[in-house]
PDB file of N, CA and C in Angstrom:
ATOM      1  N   UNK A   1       0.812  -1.178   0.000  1.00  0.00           N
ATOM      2  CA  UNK A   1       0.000   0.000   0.000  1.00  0.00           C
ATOM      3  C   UNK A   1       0.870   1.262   0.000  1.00  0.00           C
ATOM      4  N   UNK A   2       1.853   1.151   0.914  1.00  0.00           N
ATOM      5  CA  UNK A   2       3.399   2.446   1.092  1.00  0.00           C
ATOM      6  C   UNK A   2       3.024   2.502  -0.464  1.00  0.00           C
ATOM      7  N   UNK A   3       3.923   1.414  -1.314  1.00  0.00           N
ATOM      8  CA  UNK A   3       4.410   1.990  -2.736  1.00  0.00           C
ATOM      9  C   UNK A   3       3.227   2.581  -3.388  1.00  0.00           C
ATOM     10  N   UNK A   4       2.368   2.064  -3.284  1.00  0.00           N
ATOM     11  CA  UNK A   4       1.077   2.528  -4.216  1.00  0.00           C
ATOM     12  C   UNK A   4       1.345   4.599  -3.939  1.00  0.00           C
ATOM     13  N   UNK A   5       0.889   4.650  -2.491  1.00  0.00           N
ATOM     14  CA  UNK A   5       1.233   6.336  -2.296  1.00  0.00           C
ATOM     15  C   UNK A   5       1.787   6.503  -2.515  1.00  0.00           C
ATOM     16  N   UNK A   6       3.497   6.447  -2.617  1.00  0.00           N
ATOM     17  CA  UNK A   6       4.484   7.006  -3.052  1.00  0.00           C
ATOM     18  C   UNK A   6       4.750   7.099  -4.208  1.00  0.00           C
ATOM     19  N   UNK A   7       3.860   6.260  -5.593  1.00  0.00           N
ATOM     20  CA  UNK A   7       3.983   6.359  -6.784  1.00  0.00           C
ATOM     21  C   UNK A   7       3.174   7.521  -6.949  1.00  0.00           C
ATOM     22  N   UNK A   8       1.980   7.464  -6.370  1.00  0.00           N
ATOM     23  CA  UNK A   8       1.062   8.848  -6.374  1.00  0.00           C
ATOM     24  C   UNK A   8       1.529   9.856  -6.435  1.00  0.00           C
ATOM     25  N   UNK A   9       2.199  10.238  -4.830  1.00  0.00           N
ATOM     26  CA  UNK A   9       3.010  11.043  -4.639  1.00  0.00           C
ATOM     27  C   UNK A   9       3.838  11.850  -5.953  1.00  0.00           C
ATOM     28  N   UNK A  10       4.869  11.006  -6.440  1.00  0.00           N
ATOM     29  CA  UNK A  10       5.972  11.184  -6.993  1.00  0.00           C
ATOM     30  C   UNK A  10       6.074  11.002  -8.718  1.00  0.00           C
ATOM     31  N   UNK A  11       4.546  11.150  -8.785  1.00  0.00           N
ATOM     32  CA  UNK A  11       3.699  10.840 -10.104  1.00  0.00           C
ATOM     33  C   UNK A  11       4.520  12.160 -10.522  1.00  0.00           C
ATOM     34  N   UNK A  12       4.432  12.488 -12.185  1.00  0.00           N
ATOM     35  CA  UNK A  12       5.308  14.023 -12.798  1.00  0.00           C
ATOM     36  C   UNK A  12       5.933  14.710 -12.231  1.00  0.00           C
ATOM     37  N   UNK A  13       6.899  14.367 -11.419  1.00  0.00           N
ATOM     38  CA  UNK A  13       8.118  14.811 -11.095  1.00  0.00           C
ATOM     39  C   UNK A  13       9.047  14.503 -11.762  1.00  0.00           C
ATOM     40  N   UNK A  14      10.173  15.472 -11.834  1.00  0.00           N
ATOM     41  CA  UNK A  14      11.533  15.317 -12.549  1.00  0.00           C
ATOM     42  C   UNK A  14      12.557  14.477 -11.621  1.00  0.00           C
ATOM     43  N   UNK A  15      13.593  13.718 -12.056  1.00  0.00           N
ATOM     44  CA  UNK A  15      14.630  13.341 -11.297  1.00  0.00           C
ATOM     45  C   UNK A  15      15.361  14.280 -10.834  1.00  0.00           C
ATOM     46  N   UNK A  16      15.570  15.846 -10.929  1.00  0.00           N
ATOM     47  CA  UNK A  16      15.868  16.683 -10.401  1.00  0.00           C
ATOM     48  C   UNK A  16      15.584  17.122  -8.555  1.00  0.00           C
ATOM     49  N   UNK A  17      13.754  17.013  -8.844  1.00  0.00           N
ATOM     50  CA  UNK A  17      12.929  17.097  -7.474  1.00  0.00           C
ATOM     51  C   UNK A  17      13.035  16.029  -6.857  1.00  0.00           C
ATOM     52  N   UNK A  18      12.871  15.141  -7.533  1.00  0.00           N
ATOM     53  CA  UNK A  18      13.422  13.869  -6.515  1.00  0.00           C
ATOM     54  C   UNK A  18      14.249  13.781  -5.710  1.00  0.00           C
ATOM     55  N   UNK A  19      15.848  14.231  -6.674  1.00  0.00           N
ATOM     56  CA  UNK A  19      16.895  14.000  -5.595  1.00  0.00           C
ATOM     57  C   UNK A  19      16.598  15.147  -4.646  1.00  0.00           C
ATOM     58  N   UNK A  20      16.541  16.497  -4.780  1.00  0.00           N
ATOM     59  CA  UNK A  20      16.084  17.536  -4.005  1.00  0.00           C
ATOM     60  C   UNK A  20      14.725  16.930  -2.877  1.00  0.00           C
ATOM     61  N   UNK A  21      13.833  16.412  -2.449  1.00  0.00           N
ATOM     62  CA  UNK A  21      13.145  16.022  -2.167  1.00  0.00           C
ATOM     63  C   UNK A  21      14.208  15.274  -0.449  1.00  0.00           C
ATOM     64  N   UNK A  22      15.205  14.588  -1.175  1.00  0.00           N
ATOM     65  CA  UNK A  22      15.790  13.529  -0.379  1.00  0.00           C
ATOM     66  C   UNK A  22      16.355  14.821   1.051  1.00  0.00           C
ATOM     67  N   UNK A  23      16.670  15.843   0.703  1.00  0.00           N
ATOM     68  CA  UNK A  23      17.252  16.544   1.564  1.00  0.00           C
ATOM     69  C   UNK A  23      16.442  17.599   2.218  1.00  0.00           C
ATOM     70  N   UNK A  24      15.069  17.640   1.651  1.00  0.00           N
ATOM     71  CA  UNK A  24      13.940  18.679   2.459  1.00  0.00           C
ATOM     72  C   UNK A  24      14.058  18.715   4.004  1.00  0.00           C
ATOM     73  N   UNK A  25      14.483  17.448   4.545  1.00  0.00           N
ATOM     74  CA  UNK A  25      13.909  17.154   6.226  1.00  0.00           C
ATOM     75  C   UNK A  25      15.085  17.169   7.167  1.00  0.00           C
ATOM     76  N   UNK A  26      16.405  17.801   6.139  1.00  0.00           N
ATOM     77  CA  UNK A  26      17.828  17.311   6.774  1.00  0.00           C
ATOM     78  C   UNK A  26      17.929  18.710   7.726  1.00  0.00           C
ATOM     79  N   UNK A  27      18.200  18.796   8.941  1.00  0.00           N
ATOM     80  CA  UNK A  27      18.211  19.650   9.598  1.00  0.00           C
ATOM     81  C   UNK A  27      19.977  20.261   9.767  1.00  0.00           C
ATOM     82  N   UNK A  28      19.813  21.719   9.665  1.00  0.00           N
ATOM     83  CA  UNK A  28      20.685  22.651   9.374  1.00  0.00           C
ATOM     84  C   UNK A  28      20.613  23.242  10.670  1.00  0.00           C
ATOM     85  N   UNK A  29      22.588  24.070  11.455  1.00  0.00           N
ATOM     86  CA  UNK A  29      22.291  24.686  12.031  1.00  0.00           C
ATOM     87  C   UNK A  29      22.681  26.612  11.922  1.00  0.00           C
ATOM     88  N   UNK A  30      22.131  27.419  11.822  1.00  0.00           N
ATOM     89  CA  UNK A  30      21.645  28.671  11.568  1.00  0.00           C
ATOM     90  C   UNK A  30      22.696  29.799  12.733  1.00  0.00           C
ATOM     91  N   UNK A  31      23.739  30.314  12.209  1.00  0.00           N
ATOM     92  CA  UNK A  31      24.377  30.577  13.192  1.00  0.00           C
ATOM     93  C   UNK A  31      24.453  32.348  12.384  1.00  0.00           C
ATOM     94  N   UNK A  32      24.091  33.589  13.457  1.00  0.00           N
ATOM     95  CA  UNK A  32      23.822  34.836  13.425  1.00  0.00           C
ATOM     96  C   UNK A  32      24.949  35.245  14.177  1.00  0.00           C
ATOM     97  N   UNK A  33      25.873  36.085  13.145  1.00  0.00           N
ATOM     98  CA  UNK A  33      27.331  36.452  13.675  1.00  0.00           C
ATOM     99  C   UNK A  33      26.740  38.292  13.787  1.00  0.00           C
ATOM    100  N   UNK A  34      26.386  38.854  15.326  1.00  0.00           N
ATOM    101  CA  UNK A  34      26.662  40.328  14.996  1.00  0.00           C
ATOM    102  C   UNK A  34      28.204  40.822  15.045  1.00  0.00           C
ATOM    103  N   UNK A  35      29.178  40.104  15.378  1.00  0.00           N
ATOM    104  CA  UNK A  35      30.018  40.790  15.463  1.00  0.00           C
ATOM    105  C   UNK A  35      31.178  40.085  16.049  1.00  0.00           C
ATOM    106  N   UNK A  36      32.087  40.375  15.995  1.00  0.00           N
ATOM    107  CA  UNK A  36      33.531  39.569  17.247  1.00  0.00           C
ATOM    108  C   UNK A  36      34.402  40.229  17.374  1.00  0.00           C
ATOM    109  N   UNK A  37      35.297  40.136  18.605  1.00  0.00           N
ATOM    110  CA  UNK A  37      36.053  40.594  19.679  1.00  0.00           C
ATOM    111  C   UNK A  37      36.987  39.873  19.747  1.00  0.00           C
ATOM    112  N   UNK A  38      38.270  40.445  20.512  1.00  0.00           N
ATOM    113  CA  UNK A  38      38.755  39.359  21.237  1.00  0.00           C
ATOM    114  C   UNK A  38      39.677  40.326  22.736  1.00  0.00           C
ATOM    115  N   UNK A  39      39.893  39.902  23.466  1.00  0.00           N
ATOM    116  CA  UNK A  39      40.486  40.436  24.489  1.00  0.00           C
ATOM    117  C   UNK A  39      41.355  38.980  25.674  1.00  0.00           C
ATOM    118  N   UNK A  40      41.927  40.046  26.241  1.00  0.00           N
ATOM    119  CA  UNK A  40      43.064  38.561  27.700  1.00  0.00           C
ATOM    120  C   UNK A  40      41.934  38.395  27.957  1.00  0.00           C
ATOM    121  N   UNK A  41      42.573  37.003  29.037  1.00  0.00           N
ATOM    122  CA  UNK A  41      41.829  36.322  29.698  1.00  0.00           C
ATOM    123  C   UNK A  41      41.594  37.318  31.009  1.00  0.00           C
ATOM    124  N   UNK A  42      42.468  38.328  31.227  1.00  0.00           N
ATOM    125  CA  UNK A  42      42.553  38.699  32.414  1.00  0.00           C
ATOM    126  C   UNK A  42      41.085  39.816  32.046  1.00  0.00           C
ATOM    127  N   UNK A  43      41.481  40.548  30.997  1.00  0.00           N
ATOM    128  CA  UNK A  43      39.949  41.410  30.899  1.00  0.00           C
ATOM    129  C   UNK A  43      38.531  40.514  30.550  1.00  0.00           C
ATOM    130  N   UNK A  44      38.741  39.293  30.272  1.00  0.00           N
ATOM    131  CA  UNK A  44      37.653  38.519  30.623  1.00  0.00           C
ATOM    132  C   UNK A  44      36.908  38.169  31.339  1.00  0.00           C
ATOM    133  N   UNK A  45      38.092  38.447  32.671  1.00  0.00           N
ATOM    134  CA  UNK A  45      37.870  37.842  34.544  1.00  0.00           C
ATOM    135  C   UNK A  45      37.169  38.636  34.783  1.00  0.00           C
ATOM    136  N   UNK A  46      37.740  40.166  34.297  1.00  0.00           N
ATOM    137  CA  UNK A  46      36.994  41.233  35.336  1.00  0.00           C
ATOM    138  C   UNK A  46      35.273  41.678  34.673  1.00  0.00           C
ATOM    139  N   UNK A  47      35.231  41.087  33.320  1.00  0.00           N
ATOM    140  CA  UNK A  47      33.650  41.446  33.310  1.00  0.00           C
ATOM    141  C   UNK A  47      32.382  41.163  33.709  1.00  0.00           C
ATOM    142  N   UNK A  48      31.481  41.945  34.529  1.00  0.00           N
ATOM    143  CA  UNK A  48      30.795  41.337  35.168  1.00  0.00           C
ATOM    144  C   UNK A  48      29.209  42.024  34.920  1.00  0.00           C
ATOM    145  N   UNK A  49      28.014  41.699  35.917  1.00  0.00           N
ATOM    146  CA  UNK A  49      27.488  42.105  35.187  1.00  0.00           C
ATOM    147  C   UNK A  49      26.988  43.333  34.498  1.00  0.00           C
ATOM    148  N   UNK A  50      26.599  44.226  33.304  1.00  0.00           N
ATOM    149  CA  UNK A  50      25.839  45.085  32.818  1.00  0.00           C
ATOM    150  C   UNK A  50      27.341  45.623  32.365  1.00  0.00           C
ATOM    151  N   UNK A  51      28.317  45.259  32.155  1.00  0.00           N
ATOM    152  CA  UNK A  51      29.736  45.358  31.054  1.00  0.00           C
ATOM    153  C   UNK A  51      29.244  45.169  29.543  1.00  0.00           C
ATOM    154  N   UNK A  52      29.749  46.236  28.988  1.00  0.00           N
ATOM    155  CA  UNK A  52      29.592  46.195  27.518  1.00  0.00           C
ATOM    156  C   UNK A  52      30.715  45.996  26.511  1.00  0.00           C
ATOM    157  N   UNK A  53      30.452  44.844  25.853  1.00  0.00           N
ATOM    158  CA  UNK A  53      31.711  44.015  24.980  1.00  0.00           C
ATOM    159  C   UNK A  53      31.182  44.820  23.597  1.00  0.00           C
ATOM    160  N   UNK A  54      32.524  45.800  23.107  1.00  0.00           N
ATOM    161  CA  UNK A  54      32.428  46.296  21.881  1.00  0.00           C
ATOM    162  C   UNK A  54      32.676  45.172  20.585  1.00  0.00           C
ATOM    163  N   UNK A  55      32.397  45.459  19.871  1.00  0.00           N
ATOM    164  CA  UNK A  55      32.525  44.020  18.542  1.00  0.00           C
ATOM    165  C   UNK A  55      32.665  45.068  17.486  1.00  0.00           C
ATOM    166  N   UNK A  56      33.133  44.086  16.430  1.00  0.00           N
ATOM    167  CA  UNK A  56      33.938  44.761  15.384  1.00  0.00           C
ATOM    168  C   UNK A  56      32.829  45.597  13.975  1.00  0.00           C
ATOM    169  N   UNK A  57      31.834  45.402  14.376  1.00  0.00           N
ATOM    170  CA  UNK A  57      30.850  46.079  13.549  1.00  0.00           C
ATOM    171  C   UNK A  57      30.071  47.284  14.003  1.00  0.00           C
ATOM    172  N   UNK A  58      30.386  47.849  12.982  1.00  0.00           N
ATOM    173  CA  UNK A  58      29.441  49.398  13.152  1.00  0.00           C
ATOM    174  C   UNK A  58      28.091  49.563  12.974  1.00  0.00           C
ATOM    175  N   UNK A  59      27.226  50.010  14.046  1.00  0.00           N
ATOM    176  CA  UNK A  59      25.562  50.453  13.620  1.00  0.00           C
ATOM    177  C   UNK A  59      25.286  50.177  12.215  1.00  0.00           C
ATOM    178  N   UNK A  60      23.853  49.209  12.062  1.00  0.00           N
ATOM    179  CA  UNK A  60      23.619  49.569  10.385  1.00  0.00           C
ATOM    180  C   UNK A  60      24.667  48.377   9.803  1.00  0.00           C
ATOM    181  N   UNK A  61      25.693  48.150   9.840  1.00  0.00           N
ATOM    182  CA  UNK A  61      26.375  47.384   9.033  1.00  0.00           C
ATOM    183  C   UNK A  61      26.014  45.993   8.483  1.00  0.00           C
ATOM    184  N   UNK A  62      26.115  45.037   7.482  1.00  0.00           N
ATOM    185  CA  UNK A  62      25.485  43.990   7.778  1.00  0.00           C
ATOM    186  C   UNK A  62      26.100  42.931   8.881  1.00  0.00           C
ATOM    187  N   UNK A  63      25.049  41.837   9.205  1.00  0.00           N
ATOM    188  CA  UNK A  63      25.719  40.658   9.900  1.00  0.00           C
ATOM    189  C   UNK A  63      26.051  39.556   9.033  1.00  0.00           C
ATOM    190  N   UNK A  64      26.735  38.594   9.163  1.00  0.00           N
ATOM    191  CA  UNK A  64      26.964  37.420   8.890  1.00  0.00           C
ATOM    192  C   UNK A  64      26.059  36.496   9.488  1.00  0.00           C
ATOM    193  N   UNK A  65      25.348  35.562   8.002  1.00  0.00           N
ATOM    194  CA  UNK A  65      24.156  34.350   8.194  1.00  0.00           C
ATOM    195  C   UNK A  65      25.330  33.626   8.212  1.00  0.00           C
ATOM    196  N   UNK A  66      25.286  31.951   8.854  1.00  0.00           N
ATOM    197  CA  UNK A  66      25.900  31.346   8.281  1.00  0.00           C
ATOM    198  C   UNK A  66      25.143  29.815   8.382  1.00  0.00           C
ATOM    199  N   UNK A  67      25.322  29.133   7.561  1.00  0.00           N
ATOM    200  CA  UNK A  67      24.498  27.447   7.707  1.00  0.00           C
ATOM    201  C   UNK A  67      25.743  26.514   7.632  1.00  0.00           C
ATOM    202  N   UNK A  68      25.682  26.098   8.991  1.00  0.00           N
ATOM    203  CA  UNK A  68      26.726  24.688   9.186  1.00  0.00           C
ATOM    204  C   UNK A  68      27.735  25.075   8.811  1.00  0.00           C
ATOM    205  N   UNK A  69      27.917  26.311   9.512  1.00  0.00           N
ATOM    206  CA  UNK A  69      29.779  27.093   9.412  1.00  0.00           C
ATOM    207  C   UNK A  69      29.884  27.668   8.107  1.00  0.00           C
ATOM    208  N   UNK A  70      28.897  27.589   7.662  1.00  0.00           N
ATOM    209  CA  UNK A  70      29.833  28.240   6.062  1.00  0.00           C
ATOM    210  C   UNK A  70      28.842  29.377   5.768  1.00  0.00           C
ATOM    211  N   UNK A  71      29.717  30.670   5.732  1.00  0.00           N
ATOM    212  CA  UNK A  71      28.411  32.251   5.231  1.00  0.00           C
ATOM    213  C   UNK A  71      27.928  32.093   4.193  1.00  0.00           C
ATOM    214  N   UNK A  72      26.893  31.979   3.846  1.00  0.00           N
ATOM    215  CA  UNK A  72      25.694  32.310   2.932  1.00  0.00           C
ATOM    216  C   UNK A  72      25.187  33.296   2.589  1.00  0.00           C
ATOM    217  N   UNK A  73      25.067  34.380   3.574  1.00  0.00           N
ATOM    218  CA  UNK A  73      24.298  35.157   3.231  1.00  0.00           C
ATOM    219  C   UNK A  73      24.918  36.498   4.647  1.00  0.00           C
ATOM    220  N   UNK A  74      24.045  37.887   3.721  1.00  0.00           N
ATOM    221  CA  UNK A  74      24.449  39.203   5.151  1.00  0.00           C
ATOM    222  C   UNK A  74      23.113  39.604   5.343  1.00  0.00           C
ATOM    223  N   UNK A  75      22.954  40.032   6.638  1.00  0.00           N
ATOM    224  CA  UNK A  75      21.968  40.793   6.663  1.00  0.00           C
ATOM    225  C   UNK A  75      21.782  42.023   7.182  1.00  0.00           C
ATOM    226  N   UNK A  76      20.268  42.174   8.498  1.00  0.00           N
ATOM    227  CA  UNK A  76      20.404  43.420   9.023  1.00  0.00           C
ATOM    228  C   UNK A  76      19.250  42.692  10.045  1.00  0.00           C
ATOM    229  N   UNK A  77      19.821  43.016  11.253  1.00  0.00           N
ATOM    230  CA  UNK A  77      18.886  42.769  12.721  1.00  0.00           C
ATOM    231  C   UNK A  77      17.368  43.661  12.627  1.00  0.00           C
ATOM    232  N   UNK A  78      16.293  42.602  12.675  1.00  0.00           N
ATOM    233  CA  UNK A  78      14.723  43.069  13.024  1.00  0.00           C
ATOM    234  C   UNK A  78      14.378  42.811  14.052  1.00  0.00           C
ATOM    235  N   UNK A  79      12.956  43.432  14.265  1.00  0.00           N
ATOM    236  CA  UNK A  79      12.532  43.130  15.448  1.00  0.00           C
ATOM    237  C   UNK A  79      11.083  42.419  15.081  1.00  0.00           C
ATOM    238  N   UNK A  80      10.894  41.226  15.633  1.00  0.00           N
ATOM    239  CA  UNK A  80       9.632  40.644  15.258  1.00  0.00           C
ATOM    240  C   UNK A  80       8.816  40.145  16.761  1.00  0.00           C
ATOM    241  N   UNK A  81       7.686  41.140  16.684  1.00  0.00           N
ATOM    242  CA  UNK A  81       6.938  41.023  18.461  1.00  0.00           C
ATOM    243  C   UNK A  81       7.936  41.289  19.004  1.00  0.00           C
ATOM    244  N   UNK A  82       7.995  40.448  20.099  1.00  0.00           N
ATOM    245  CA  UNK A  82       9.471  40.499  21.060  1.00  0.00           C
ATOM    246  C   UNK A  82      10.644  39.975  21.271  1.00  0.00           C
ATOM    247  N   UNK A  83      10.881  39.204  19.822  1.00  0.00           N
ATOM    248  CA  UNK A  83      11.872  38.338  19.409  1.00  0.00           C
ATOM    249  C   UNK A  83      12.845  39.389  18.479  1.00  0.00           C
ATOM    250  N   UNK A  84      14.168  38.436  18.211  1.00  0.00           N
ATOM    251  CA  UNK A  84      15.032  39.402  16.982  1.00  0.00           C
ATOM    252  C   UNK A  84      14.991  38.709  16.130  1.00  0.00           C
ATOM    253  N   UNK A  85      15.072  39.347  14.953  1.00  0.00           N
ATOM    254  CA  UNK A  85      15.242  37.992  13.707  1.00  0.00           C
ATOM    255  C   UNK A  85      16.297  39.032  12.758  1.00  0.00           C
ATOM    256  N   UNK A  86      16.181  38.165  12.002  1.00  0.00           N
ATOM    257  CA  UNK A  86      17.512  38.689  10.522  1.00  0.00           C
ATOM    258  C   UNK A  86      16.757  38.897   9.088  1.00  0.00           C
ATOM    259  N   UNK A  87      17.008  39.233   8.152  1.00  0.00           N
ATOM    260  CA  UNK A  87      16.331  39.881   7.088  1.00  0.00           C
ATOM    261  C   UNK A  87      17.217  39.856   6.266  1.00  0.00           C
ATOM    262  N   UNK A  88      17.359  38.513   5.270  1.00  0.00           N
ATOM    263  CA  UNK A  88      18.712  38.743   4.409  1.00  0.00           C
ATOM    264  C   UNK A  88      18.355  39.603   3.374  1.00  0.00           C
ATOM    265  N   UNK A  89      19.810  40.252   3.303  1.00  0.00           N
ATOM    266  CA  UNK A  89      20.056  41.453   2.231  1.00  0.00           C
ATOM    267  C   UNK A  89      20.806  40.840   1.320  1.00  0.00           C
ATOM    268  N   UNK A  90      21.478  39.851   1.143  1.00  0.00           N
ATOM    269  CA  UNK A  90      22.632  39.522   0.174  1.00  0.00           C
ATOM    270  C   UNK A  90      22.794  38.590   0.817  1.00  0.00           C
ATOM    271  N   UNK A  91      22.792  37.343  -0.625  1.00  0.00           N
ATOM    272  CA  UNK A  91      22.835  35.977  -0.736  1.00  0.00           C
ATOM    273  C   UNK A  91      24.723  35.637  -0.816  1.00  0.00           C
ATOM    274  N   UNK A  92      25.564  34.810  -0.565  1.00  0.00           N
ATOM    275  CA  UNK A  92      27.182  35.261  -0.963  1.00  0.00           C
ATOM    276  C   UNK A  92      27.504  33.363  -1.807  1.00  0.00           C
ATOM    277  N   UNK A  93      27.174  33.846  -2.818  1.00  0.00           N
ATOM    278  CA  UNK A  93      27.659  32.895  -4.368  1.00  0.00           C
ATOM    279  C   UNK A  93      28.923  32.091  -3.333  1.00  0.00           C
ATOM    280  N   UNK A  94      28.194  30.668  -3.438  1.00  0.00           N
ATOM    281  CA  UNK A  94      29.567  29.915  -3.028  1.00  0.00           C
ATOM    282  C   UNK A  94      30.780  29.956  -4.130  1.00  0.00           C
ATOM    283  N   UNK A  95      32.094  29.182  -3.791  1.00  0.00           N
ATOM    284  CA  UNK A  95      33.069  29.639  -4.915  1.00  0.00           C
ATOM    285  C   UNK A  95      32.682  27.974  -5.274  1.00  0.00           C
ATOM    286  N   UNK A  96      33.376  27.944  -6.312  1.00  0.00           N
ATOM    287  CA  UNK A  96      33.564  26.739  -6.817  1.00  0.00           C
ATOM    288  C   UNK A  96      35.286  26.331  -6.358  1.00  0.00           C
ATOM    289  N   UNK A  97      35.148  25.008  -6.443  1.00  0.00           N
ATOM    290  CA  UNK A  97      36.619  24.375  -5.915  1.00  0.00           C
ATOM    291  C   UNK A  97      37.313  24.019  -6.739  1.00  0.00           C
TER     292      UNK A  97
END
């Protein structure tokens, strides 16, 4: 009965969508770079709380998307309800090897 649906399913599709299909459910992890620092360990010790860590990006500038370590994409920090989210501005063309 499985195969019967899945022929249904997968009735006029290209072997293109197919293979694409295989990777719909593969879970990715989504990593939002605003910015980085670095400083001693010793000015590390002393921060405590309501200390403000400057980072290397200016107001406005974009951030770095990245999926499973590798940048994809830049954006710009939103505000959605009371959450933050990202808003890509520019997609970044992988290179070829």
């Amino acid at each position: 009965m499985a195969d019967a649906a899945e022929a249904t399913a997968t009735e006029g599709m290209t072997p293109e969508n197919l293979s694409l299909e295989t990777v719909y459910d593969i879970p990715v992890q989504i990593t939002v770079v605003l910015g980085r620092t670095s400083m001693q360990v010793n000015q590390l010790l002393k921060l405590g709380r309501g200390a403000v860590i400057e980072l290397d990006k200016k107001v406005g500038e974009a951030i770095d998307i990245f999926v499973n370590n590798r940048l994809v994409a830049r954006g710009e920090v939103v505000v959605v309800e009371d959450r933050i989210g990202v808003t890509m501005t520019e997609i970044i063309k992988a290179e070829k090897h």
